[in-house]
N, C-alpha and C. Protein backbone atom coordinates (compact mmCIF):
# COMPACT_ATOMS: atom_id res chain seq x y z
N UNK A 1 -96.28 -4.06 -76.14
CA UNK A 1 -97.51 -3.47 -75.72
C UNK A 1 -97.25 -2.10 -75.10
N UNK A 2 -96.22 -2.30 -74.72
CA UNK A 2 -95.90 -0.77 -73.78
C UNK A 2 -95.63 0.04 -74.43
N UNK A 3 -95.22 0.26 -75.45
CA UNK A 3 -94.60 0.76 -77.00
C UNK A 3 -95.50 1.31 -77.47
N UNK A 4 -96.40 0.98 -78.12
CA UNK A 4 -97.37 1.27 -78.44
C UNK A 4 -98.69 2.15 -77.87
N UNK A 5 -98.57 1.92 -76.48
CA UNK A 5 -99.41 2.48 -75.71
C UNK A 5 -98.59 4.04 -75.44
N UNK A 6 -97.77 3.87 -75.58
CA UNK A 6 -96.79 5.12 -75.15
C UNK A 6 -97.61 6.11 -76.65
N UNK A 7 -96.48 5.43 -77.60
CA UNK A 7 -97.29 5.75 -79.10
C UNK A 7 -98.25 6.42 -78.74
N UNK A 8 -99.37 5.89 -78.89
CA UNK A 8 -100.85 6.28 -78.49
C UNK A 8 -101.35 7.65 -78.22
N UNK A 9 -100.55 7.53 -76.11
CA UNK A 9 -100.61 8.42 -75.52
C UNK A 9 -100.21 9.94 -76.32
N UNK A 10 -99.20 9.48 -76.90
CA UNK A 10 -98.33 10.69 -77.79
C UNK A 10 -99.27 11.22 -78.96
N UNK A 11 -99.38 10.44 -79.44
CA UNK A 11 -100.30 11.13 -80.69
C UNK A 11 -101.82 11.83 -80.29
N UNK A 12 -102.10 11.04 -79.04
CA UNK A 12 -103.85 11.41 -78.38
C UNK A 12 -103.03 13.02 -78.26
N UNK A 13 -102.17 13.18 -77.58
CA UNK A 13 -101.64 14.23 -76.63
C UNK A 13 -101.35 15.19 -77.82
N UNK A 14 -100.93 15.24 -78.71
CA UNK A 14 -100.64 16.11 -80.19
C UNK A 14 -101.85 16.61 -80.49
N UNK A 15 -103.21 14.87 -80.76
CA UNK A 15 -104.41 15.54 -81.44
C UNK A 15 -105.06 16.26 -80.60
N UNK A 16 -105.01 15.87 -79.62
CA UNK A 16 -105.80 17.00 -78.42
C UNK A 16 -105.54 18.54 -78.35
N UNK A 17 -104.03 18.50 -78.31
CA UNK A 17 -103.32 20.01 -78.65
C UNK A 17 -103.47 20.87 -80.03
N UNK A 18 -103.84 19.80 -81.07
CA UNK A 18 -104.04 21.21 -81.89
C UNK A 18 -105.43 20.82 -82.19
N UNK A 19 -106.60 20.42 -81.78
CA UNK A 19 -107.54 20.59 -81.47
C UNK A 19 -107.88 21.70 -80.60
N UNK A 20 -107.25 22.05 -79.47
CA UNK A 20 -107.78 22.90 -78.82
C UNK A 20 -107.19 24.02 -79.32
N UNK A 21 -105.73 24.20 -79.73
CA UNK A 21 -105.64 25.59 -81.05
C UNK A 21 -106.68 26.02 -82.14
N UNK A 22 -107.00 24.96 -82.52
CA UNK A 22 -108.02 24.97 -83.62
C UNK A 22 -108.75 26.30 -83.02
N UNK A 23 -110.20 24.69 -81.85
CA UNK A 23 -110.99 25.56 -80.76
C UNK A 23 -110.76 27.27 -80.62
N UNK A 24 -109.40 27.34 -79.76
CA UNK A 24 -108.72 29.42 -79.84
C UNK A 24 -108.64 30.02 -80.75
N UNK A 25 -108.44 29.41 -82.13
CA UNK A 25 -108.37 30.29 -83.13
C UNK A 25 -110.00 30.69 -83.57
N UNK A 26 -110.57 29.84 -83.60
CA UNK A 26 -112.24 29.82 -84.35
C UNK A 26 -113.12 30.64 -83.08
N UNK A 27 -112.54 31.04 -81.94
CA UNK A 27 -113.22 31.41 -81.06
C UNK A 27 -112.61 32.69 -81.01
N UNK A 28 -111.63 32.83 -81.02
CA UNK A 28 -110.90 34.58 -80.97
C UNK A 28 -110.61 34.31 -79.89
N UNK A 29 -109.88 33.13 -79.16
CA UNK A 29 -109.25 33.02 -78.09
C UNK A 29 -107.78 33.24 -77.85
N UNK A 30 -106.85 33.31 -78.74
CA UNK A 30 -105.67 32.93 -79.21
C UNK A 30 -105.26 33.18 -80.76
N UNK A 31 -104.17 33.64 -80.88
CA UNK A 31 -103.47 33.65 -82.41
C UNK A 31 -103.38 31.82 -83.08
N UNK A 32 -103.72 31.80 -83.73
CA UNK A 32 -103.29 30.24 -84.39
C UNK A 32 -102.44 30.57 -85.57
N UNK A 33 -102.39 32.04 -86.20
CA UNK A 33 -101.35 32.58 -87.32
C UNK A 33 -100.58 33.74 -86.60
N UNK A 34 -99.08 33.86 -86.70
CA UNK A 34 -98.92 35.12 -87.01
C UNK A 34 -99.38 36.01 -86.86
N UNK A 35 -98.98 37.75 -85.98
CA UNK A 35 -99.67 38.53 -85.76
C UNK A 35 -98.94 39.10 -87.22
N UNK A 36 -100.27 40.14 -87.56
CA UNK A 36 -99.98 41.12 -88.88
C UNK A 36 -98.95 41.67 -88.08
N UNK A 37 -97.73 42.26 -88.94
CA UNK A 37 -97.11 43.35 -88.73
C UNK A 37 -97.52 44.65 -88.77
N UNK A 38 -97.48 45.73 -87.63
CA UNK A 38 -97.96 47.37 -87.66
C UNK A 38 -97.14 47.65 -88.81
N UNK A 39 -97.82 48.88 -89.43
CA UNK A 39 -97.42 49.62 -90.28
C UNK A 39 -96.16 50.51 -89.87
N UNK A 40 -94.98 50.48 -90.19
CA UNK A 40 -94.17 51.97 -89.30
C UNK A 40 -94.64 53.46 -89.95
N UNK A 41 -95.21 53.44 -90.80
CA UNK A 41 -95.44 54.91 -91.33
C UNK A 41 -97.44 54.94 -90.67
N UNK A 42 -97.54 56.08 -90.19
CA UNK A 42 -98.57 56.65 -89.63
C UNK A 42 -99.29 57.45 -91.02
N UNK A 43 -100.63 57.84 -91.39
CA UNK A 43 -101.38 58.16 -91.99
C UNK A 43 -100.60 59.87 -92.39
N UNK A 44 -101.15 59.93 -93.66
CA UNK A 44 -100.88 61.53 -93.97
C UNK A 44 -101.90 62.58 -93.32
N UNK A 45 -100.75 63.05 -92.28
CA UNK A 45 -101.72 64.23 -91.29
C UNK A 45 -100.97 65.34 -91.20
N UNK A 46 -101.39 66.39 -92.30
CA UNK A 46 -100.30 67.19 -92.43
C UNK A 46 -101.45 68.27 -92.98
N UNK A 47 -102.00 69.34 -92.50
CA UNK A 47 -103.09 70.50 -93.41
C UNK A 47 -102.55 70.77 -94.44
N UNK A 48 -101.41 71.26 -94.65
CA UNK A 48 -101.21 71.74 -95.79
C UNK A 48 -101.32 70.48 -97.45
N UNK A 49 -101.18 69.17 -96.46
CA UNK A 49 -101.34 67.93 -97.95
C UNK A 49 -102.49 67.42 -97.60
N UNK A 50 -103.43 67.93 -96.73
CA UNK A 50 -104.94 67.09 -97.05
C UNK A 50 -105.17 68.77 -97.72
N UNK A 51 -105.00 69.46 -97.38
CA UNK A 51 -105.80 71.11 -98.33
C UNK A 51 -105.69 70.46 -100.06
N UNK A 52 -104.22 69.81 -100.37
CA UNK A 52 -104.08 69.49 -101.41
C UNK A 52 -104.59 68.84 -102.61
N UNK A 53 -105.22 67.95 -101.72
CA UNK A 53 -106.31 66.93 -101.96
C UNK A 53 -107.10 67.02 -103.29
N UNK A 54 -107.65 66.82 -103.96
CA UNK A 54 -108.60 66.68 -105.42
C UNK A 54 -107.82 67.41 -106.31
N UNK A 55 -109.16 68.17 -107.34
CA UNK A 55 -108.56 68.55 -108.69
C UNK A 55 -108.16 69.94 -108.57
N UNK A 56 -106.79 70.10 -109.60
CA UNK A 56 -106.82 71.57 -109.62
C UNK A 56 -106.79 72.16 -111.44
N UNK A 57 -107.01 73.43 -111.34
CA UNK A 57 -106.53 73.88 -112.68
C UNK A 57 -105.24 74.93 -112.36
N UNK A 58 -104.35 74.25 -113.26
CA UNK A 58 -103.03 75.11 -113.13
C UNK A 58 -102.30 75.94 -114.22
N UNK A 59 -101.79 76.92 -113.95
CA UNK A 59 -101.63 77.81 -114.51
C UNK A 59 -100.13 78.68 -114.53
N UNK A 60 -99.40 78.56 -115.46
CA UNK A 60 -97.91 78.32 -115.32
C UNK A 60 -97.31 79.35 -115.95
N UNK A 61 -96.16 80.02 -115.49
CA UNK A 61 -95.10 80.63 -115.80
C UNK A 61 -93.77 80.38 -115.97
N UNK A 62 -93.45 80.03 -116.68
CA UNK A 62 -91.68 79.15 -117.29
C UNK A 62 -91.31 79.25 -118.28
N UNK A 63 -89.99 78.76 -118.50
CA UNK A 63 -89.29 78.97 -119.78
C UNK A 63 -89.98 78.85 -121.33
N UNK A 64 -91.00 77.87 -120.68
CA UNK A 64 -91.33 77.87 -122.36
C UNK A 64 -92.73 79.06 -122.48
N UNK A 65 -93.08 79.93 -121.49
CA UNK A 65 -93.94 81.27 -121.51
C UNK A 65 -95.42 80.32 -120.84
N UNK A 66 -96.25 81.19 -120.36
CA UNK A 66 -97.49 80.85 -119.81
C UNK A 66 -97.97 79.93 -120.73
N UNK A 67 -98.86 78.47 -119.53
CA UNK A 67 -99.25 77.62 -119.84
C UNK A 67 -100.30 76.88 -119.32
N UNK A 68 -101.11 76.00 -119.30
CA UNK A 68 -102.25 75.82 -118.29
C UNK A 68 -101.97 74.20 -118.37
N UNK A 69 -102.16 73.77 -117.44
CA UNK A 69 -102.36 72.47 -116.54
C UNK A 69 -103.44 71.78 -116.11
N UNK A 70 -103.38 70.37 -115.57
CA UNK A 70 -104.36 70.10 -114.62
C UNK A 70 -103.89 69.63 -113.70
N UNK A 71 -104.47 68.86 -112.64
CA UNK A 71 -103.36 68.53 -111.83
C UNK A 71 -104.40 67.49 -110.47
N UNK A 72 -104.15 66.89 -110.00
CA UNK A 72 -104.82 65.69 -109.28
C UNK A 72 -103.86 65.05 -107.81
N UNK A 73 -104.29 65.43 -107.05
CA UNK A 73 -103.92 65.04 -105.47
C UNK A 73 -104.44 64.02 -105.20
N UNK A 74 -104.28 62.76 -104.45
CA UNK A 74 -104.70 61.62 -104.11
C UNK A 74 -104.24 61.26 -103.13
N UNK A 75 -104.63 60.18 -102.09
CA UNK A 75 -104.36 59.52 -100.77
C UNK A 75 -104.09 58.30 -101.52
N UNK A 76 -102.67 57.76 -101.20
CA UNK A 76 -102.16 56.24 -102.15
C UNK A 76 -101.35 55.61 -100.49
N UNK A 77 -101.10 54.73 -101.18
CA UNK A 77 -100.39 53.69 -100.12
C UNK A 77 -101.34 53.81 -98.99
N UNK A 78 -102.38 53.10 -99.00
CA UNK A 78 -103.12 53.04 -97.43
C UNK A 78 -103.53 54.24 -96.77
N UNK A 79 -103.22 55.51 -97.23
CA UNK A 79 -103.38 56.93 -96.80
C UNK A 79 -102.14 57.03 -96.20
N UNK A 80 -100.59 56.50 -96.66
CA UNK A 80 -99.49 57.03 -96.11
C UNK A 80 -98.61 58.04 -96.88
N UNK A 81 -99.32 58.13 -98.07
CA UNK A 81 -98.73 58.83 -99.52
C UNK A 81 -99.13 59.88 -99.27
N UNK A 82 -99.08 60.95 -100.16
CA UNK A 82 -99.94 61.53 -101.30
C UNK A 82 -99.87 61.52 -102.81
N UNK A 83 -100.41 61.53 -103.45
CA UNK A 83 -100.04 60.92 -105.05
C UNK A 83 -100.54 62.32 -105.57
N UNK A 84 -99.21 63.06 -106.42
CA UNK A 84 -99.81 63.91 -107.41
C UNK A 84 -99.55 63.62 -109.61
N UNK A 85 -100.56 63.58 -109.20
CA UNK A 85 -100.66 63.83 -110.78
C UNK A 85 -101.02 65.00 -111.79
N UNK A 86 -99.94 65.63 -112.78
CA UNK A 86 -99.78 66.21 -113.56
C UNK A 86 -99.42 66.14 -114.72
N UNK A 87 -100.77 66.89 -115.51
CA UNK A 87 -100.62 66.99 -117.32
C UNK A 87 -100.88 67.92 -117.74
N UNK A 88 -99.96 68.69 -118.77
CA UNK A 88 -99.86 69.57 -119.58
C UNK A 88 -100.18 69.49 -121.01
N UNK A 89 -100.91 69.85 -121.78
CA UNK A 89 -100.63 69.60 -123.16
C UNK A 89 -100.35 70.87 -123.93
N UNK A 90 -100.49 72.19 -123.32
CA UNK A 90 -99.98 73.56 -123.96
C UNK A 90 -98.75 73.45 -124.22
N UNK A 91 -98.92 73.83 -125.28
CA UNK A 91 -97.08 74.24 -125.87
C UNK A 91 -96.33 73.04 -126.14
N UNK A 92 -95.60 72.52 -124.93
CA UNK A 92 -95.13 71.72 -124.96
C UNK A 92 -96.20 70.17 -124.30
N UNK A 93 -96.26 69.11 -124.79
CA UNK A 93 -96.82 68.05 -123.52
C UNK A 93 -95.61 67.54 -122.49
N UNK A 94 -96.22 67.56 -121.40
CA UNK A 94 -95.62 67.62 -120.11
C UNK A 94 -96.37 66.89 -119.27
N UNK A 95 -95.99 65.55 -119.11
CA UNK A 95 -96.67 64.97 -117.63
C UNK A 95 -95.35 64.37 -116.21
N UNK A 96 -96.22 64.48 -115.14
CA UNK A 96 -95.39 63.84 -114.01
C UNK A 96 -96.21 63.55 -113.37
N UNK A 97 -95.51 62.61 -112.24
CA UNK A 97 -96.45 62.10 -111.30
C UNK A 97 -95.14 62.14 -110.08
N UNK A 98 -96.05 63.04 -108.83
CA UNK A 98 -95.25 62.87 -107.83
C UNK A 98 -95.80 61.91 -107.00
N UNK A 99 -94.89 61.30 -105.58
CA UNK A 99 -94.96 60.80 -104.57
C UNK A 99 -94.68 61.55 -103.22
N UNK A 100 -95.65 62.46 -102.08
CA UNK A 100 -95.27 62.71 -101.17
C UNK A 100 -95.20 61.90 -100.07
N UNK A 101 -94.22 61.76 -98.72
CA UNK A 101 -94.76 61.23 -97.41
C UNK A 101 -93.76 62.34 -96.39
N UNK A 102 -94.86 62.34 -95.31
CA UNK A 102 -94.70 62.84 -94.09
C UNK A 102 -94.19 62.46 -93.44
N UNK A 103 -93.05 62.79 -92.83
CA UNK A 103 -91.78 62.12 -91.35
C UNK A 103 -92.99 61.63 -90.04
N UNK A 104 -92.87 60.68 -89.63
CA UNK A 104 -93.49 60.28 -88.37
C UNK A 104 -93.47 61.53 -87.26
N UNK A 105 -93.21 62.72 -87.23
CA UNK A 105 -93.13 63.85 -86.53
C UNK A 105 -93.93 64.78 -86.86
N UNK A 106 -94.48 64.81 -88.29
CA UNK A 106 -94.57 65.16 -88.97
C UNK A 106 -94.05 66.95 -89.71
N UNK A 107 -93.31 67.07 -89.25
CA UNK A 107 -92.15 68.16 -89.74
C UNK A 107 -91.52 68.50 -90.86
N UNK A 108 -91.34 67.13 -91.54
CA UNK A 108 -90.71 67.08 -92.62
C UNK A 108 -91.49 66.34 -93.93
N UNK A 109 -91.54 66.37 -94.57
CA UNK A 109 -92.10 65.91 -96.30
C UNK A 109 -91.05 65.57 -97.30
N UNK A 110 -91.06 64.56 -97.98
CA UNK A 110 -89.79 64.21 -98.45
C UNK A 110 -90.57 63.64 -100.01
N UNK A 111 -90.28 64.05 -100.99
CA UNK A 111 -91.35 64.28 -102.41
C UNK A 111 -89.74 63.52 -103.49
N UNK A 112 -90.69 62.99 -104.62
CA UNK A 112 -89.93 61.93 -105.35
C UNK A 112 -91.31 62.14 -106.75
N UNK A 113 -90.28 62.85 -107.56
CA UNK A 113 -90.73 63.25 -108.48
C UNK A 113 -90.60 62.73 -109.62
N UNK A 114 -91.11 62.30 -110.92
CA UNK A 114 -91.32 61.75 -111.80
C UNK A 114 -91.75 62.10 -113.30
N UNK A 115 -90.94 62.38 -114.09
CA UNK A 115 -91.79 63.45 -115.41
C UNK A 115 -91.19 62.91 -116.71
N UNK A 116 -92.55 63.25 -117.67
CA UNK A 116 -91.82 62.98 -118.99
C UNK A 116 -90.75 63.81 -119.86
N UNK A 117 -90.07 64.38 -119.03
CA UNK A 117 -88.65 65.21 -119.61
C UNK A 117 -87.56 64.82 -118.72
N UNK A 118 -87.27 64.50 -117.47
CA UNK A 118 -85.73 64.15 -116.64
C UNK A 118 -85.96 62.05 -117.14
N UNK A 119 -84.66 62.28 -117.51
CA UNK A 119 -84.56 60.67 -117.06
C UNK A 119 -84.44 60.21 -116.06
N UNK A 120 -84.24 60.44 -114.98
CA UNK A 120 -83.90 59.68 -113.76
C UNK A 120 -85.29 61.07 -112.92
N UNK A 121 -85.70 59.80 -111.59
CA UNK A 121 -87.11 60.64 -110.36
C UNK A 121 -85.78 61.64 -109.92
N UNK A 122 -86.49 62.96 -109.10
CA UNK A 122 -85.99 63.99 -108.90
C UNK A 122 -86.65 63.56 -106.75
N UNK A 123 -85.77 63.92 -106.10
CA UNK A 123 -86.12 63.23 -104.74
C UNK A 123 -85.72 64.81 -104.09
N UNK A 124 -86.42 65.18 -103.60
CA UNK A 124 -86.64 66.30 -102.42
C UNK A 124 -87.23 66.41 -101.18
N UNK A 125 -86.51 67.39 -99.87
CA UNK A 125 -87.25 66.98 -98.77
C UNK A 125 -87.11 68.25 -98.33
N UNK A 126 -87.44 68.15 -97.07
CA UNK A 126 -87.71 69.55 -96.60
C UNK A 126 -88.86 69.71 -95.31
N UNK A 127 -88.63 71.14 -94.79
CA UNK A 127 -89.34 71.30 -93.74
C UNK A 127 -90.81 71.52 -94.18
N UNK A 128 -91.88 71.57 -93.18
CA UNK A 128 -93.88 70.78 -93.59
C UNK A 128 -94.08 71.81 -92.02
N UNK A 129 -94.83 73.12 -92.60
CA UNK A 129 -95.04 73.85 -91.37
C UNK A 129 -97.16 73.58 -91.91
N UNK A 130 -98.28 74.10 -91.07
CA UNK A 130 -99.33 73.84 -91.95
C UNK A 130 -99.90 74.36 -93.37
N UNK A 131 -99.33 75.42 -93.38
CA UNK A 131 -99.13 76.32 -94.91
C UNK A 131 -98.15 76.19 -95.93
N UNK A 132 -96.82 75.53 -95.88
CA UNK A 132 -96.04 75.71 -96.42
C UNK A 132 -94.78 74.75 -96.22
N UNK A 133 -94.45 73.91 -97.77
CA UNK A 133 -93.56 73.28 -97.11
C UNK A 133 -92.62 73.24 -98.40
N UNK A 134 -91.37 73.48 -97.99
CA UNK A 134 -90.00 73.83 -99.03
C UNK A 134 -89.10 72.82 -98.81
N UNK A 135 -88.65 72.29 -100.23
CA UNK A 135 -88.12 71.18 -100.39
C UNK A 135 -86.85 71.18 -101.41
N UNK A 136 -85.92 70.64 -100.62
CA UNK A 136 -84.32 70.77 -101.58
C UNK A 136 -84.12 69.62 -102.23
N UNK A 137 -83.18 69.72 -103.40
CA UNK A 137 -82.35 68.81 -103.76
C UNK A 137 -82.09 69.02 -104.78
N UNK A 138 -81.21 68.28 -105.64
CA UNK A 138 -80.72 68.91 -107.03
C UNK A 138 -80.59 67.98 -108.47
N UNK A 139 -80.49 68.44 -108.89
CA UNK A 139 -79.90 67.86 -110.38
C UNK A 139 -78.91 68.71 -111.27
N UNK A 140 -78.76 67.72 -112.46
CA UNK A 140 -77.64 68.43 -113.29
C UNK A 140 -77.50 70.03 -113.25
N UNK A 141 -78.41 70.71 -113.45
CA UNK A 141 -78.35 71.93 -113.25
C UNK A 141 -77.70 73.14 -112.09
N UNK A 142 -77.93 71.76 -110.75
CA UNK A 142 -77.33 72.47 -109.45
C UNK A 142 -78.53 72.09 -108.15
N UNK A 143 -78.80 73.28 -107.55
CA UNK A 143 -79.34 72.81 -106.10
C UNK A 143 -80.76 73.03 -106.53
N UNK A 144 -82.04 72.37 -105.88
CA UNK A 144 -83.21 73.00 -106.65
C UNK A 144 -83.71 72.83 -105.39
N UNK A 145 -84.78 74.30 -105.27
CA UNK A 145 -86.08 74.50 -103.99
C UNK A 145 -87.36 74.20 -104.84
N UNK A 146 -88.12 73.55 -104.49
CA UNK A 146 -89.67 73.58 -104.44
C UNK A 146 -90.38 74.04 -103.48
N UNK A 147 -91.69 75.18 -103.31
CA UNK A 147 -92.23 75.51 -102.61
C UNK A 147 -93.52 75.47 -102.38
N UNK A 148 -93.95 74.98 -101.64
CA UNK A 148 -95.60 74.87 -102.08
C UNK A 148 -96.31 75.49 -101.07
N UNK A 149 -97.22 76.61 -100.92
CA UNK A 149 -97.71 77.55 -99.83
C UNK A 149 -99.33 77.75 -100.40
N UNK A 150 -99.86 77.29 -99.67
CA UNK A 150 -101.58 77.73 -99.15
C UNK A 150 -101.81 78.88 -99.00
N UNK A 151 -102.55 79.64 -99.81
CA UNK A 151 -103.47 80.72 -100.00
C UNK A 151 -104.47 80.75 -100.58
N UNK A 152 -104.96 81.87 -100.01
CA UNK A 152 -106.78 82.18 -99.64
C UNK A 152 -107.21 81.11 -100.65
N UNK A 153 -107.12 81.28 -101.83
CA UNK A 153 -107.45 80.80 -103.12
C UNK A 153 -107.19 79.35 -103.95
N UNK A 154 -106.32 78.83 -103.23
CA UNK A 154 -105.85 77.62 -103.39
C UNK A 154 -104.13 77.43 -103.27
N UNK A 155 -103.61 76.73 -104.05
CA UNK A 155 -101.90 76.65 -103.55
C UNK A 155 -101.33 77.41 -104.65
N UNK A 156 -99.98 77.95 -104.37
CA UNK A 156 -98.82 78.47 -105.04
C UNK A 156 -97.50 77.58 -105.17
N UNK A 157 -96.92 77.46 -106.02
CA UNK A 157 -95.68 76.40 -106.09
C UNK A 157 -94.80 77.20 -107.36
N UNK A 158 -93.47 77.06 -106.18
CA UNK A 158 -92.67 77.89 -107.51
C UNK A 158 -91.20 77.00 -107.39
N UNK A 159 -90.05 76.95 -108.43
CA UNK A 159 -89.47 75.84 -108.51
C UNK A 159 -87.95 76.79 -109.20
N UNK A 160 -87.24 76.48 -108.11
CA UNK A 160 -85.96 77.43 -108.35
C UNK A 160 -84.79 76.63 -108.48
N UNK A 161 -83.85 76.81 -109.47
CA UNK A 161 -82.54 76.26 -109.44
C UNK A 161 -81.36 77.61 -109.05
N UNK A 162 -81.35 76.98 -108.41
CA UNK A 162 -80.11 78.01 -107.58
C UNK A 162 -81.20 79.00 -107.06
N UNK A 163 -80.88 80.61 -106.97
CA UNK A 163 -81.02 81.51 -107.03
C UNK A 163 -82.20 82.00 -108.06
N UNK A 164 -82.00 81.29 -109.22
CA UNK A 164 -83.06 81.64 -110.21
C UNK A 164 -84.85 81.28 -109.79
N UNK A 165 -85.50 81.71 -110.28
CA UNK A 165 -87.12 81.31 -110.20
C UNK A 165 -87.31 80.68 -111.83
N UNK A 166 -87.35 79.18 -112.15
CA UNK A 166 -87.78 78.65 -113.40
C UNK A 166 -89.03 78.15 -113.69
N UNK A 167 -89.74 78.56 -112.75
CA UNK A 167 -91.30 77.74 -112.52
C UNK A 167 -91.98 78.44 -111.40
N UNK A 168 -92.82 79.35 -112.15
CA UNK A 168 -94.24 79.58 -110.96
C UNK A 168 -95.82 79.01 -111.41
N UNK A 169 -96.24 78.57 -110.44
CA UNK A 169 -97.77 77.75 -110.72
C UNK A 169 -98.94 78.27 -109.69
N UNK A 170 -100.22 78.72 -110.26
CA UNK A 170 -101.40 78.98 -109.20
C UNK A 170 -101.83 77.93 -109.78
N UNK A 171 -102.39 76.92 -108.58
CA UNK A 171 -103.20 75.77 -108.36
C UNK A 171 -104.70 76.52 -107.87
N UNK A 172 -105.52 76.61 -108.53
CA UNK A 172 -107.04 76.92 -107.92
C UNK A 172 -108.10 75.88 -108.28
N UNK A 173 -108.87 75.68 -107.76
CA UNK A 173 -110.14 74.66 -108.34
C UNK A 173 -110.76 74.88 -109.28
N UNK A 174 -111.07 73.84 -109.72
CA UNK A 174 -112.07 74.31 -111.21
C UNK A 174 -113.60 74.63 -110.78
């Protein structure tokens, strides 16, 4: 008899307890799950990549001679990205799609590039002042700068291996 009553007590004492979890959870008294995990990356807050934002028409100078573009800025990953998209069909067809994000300081921009001519993404970083932000890194060819600078008119981006200039672009709105 005593056994049992013990029993009892034990199981009353369990159902009671997650009864009243229940109760805290359905009331917003208490967690009954898991808190979400914070995000570690903070929102894209950077002028020069919200200026970036929507459509552009682009307009190109490079090896294969003047060419025209389009080109598409987006807020991706939750607004921790920026997503660019680019297509060419002059001359040559030419598409890529970049990935930007902003250092938690926001100082720095670190871009991961993607196109239908390199086999392997092209990954660059660099200093993010509000006008202008220049970005290194390289490939087969050697060391490469990207530059991207805000004016009156919309953006400028020019794309150098080494020393050389192999790519200039006016981004303006349509």
């Amino acid at each position: 008899m005593r056994r049992s009553t013990v029993t009892s007590l034990a199981l009353a004492c369990v159902v009671a307890g997650a009864a009243v979890l229940a109760a805290r959870s359905d009331a917003g008294g208490g967690p009954a799950r898991p808190p979400v995990p914070t995000p570690g990356v903070g929102k894209v807050d950077a002028p020069l990549l919200a200026a970036m934002v929507g459509s552009w028409d682009v307009t190109s100078t490079g090896p294969a001679g003047p060419s025209r573009a389009r080109a598409t800025f987006r807020a991706a990953a939750g607004g921790t990205a920026l997503l660019h998209e680019y297509e060419s069909s002059t001359q040559t067809a030419f598409a890529g799609v970049g990935v930007l994000r902003v250092s938690p300081d926001g100082r720095t921009v670190t871009a991961w590039w993607f196109d239908s001519y390199a086999p392997e993404p092209q990954k660059l970083s660099g200093p993010l002042t509000k006008d202008r932000a220049e970005l290194y890194g390289s490939s087969n060819g050697g060391p490469l700068t990207i530059v991207w600078e805000r004016v009156a008119d919309g953006l400028d981006f020019t794309l150098r291996n080494g020393e050389t200039t192999v790519l200039s672009e006016r981004y303006r709105r349509p």
